[in-house]
Protein backbone atom coordinates (compact mmCIF):
# COMPACT_ATOMS: atom_id res chain seq x y z
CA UNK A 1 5.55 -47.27 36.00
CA UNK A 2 2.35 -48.43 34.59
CA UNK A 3 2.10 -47.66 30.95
CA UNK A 4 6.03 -47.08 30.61
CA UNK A 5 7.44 -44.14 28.10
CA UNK A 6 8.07 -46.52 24.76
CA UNK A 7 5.10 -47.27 22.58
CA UNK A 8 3.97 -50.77 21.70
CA UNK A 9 4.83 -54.41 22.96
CA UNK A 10 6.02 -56.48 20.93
CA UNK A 11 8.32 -55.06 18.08
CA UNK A 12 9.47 -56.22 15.14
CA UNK A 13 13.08 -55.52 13.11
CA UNK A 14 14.78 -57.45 9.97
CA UNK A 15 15.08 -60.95 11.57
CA UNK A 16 14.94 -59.84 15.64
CA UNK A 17 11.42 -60.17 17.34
CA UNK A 18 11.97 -58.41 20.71
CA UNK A 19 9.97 -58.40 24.11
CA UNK A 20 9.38 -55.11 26.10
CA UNK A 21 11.65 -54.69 29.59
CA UNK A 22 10.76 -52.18 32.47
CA UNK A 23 13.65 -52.26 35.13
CA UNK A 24 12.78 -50.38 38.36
CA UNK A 25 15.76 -49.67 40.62
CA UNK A 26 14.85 -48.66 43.94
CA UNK A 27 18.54 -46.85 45.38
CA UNK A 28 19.11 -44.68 43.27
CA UNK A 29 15.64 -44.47 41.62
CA UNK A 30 15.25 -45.20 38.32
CA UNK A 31 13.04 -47.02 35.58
CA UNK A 32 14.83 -48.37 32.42
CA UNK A 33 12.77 -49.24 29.27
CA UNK A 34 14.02 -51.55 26.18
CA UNK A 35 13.39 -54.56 24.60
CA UNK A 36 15.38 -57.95 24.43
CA UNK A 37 15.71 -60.27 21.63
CA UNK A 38 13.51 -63.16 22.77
CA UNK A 39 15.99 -65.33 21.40
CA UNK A 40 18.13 -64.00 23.62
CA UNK A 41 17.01 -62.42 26.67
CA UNK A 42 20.34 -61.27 27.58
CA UNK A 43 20.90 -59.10 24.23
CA UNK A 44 19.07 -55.34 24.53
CA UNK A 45 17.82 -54.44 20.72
CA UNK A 46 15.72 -51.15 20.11
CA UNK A 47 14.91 -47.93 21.79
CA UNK A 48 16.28 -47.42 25.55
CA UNK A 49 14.92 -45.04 28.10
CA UNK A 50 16.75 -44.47 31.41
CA UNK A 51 14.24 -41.71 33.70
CA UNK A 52 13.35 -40.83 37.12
CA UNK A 53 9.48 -40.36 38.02
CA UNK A 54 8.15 -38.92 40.63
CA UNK A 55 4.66 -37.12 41.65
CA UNK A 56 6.06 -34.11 42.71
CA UNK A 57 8.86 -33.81 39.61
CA UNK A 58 6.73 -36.07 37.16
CA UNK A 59 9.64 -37.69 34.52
CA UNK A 60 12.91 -36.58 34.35
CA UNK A 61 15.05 -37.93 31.64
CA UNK A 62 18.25 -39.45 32.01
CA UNK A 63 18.91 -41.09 29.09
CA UNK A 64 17.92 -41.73 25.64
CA UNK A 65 19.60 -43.82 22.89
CA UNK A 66 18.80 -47.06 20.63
CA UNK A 67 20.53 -50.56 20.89
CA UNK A 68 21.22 -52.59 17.48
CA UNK A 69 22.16 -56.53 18.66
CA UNK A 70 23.03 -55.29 21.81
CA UNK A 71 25.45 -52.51 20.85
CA UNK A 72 24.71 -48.78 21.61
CA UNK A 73 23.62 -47.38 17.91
CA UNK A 74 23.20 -44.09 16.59
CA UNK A 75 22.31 -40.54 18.77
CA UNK A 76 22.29 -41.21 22.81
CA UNK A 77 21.71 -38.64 24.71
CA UNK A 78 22.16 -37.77 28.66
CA UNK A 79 20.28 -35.31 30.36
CA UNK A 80 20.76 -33.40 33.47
CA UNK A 81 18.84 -34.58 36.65
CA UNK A 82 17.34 -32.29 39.43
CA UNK A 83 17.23 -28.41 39.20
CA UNK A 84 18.08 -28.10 35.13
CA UNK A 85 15.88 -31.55 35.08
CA UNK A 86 15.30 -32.75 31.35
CA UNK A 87 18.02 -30.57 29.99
CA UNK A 88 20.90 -32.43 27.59
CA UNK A 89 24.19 -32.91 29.34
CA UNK A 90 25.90 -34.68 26.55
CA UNK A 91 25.42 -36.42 23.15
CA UNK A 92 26.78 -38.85 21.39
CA UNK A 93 26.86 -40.96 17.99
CA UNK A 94 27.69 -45.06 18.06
CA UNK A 95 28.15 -46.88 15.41
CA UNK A 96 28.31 -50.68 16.39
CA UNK A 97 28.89 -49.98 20.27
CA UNK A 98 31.89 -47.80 19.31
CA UNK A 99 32.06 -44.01 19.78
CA UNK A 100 32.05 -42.50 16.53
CA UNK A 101 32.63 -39.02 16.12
CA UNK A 102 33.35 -37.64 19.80
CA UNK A 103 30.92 -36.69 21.57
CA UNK A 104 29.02 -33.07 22.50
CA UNK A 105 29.04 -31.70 26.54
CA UNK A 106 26.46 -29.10 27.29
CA UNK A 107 26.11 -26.30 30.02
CA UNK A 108 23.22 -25.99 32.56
CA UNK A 109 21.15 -23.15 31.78
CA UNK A 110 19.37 -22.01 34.36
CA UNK A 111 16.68 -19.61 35.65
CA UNK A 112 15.97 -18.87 31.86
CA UNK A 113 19.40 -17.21 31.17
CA UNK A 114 20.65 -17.63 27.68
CA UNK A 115 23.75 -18.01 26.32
CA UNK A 116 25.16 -15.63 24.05
């Protein structure tokens, strides 16, 4: 995709300059979007988007969350794909890669029904 969903370029943290990714996978189809340390290409750091695009759909999240040195950090969430598209399926709190906390599951709601 083009312009990608994270803002900027090049980033900047306490003592970890990072370089933009975009990862296209063609079966299934995806785009991931993060940065790498460009010390160390191999080690994600920074905001992480996982989505589907699509002209007839436009972008349907997957999944959202934040690497710190490579580790999953803080709130990642993962969304539903297809008919409930963009809707949270679970969420979850790291804390230095580790789940911390347990984690939250969430129902499909669909055709605008609410939950009581």
């Amino acid at each position: 995709m083009g312009a990608g969903l994270l803002p900027g370029s090049y980033s900047a943290y306490p003592q970890a300059i990072t370089k933009p990714v975009t990862r296209e996978n063609c079966y299934p189809a995806f785009t991931e979007e993060y940065s790498v340390l460009i010390a160390d290409k191999q080690i994600r750091h920074g905001q992480y988007v996982k989505y589907h695009a699509s002209a007839l759909a436009g972008v349907t999240l997957l999944e959202l969350g934040r690497y710190d040195q490579g580790q999953k950090d803080g709130e990642w969430r993962q969304y539903y794909e297809g008919f409930a598209r963009n809707q949270i399926a679970s969420l979850a709190h790291y804390e230095q890669g580790k789940l911390a906390g347990g984690g939250r599951l969430f129902f499909r709601i669909l055709f605008g029904a609410e939950l009581p």
